[in-house]
Protein backbone atom coordinates (compact mmCIF):
# COMPACT_ATOMS: atom_id res chain seq x y z
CA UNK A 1 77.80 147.25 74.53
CA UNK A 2 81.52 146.95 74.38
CA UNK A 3 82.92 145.00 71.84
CA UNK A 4 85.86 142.97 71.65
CA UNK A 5 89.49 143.70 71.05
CA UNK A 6 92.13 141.80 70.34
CA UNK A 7 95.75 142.87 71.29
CA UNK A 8 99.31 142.00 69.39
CA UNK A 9 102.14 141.74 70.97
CA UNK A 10 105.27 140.91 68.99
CA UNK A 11 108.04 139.91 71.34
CA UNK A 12 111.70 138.66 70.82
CA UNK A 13 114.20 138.36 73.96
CA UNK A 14 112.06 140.55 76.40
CA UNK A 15 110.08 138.16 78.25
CA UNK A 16 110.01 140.48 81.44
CA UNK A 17 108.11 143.70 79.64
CA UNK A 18 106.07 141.09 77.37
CA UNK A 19 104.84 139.42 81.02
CA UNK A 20 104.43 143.46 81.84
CA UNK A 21 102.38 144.48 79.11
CA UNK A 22 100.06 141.06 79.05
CA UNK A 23 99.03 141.78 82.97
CA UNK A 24 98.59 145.25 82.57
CA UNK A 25 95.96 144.59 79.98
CA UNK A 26 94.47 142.07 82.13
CA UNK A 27 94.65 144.31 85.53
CA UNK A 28 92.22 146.73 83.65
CA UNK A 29 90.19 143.43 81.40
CA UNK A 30 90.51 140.61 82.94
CA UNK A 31 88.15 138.76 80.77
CA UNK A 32 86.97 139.76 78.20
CA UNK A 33 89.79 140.97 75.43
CA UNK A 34 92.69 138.91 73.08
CA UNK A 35 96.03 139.19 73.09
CA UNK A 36 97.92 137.18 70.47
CA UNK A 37 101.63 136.93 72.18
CA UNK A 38 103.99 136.22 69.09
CA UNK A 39 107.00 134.57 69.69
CA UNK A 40 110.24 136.03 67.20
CA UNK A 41 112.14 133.56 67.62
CA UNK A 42 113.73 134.35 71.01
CA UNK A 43 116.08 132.77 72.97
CA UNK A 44 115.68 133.98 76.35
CA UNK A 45 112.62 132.00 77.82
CA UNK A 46 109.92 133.95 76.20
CA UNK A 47 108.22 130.63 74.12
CA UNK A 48 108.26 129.01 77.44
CA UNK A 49 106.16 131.97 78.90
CA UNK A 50 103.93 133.08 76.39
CA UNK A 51 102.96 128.95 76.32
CA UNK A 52 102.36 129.15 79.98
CA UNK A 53 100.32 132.18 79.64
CA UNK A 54 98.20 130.65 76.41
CA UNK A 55 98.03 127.56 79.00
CA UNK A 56 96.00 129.59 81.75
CA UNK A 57 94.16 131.86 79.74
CA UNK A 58 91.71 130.77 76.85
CA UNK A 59 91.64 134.27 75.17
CA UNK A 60 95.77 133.90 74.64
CA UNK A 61 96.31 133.04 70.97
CA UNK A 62 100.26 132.10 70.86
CA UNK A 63 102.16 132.03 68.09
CA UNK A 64 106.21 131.22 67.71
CA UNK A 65 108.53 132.17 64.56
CA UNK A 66 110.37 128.88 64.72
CA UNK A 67 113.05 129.71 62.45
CA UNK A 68 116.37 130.99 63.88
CA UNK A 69 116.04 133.67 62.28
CA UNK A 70 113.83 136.59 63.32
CA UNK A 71 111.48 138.10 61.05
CA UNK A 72 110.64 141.28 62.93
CA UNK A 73 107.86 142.93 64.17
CA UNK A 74 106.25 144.33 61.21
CA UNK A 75 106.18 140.69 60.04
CA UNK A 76 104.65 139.26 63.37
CA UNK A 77 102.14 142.18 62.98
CA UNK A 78 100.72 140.89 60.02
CA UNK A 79 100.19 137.18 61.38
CA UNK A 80 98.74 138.52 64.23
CA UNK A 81 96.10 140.45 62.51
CA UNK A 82 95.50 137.03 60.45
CA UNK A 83 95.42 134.90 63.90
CA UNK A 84 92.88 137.86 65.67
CA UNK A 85 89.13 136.55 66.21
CA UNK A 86 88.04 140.16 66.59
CA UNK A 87 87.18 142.87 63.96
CA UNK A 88 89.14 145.13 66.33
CA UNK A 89 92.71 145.20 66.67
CA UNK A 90 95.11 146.73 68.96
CA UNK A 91 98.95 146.60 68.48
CA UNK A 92 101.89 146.55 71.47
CA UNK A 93 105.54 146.66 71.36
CA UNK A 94 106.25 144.22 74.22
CA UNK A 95 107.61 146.91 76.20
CA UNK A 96 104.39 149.51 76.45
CA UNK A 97 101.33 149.21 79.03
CA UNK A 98 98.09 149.89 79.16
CA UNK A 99 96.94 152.10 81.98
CA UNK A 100 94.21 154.18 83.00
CA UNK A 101 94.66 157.92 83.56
């Protein structure tokens, strides 16, 4: 029985290899994982995107520093480990993937 995992992403300003690293988790599980996208207070369309994606996909737990200051990733680790509904936890930079070898 495989159990459930729950990816964090921290992102700030790199909406293109966030939107990278969210489908290349669901290419391989399209179903049946989290990912908590977290939002560090960015300025270059990532809210907007991580929104759409928590919009069409009930296992996407968004979160968004709304300060204009960042906080950093270590930081946005920490609330996503708080936010995760699973007991297992996997943390992403916003620019790796997950493939299979």
């Amino acid at each position: 029985m495989n159990k459930e995992i729950t990816f964090i992403i921290p992102v700030r300003n790199n909406v293109e290899y966030a939107a990278q690293a969210y489908h290349s988790i669901r290419k391989i599980h399209p179903t049946e994982h989290y990912v908590v996208l977290l939002d560090d207070a960015s300025t270059d369309g990532t809210w907007d995107w991580i929104r759409s994606m928590s919009a069409g996909d009930n296992k996407v737990i968004s979160y968004r520093n709304e300060s204009k200051e960042r906080v950093g990733h270590t930081v946005l680790y920490d609330k996503g480990v708080e936010l995760a509904p699973t007991d297992i936890i996997s943390i992403l930079h916003s620019d790796m993937a997950i493939t299979l070898s």
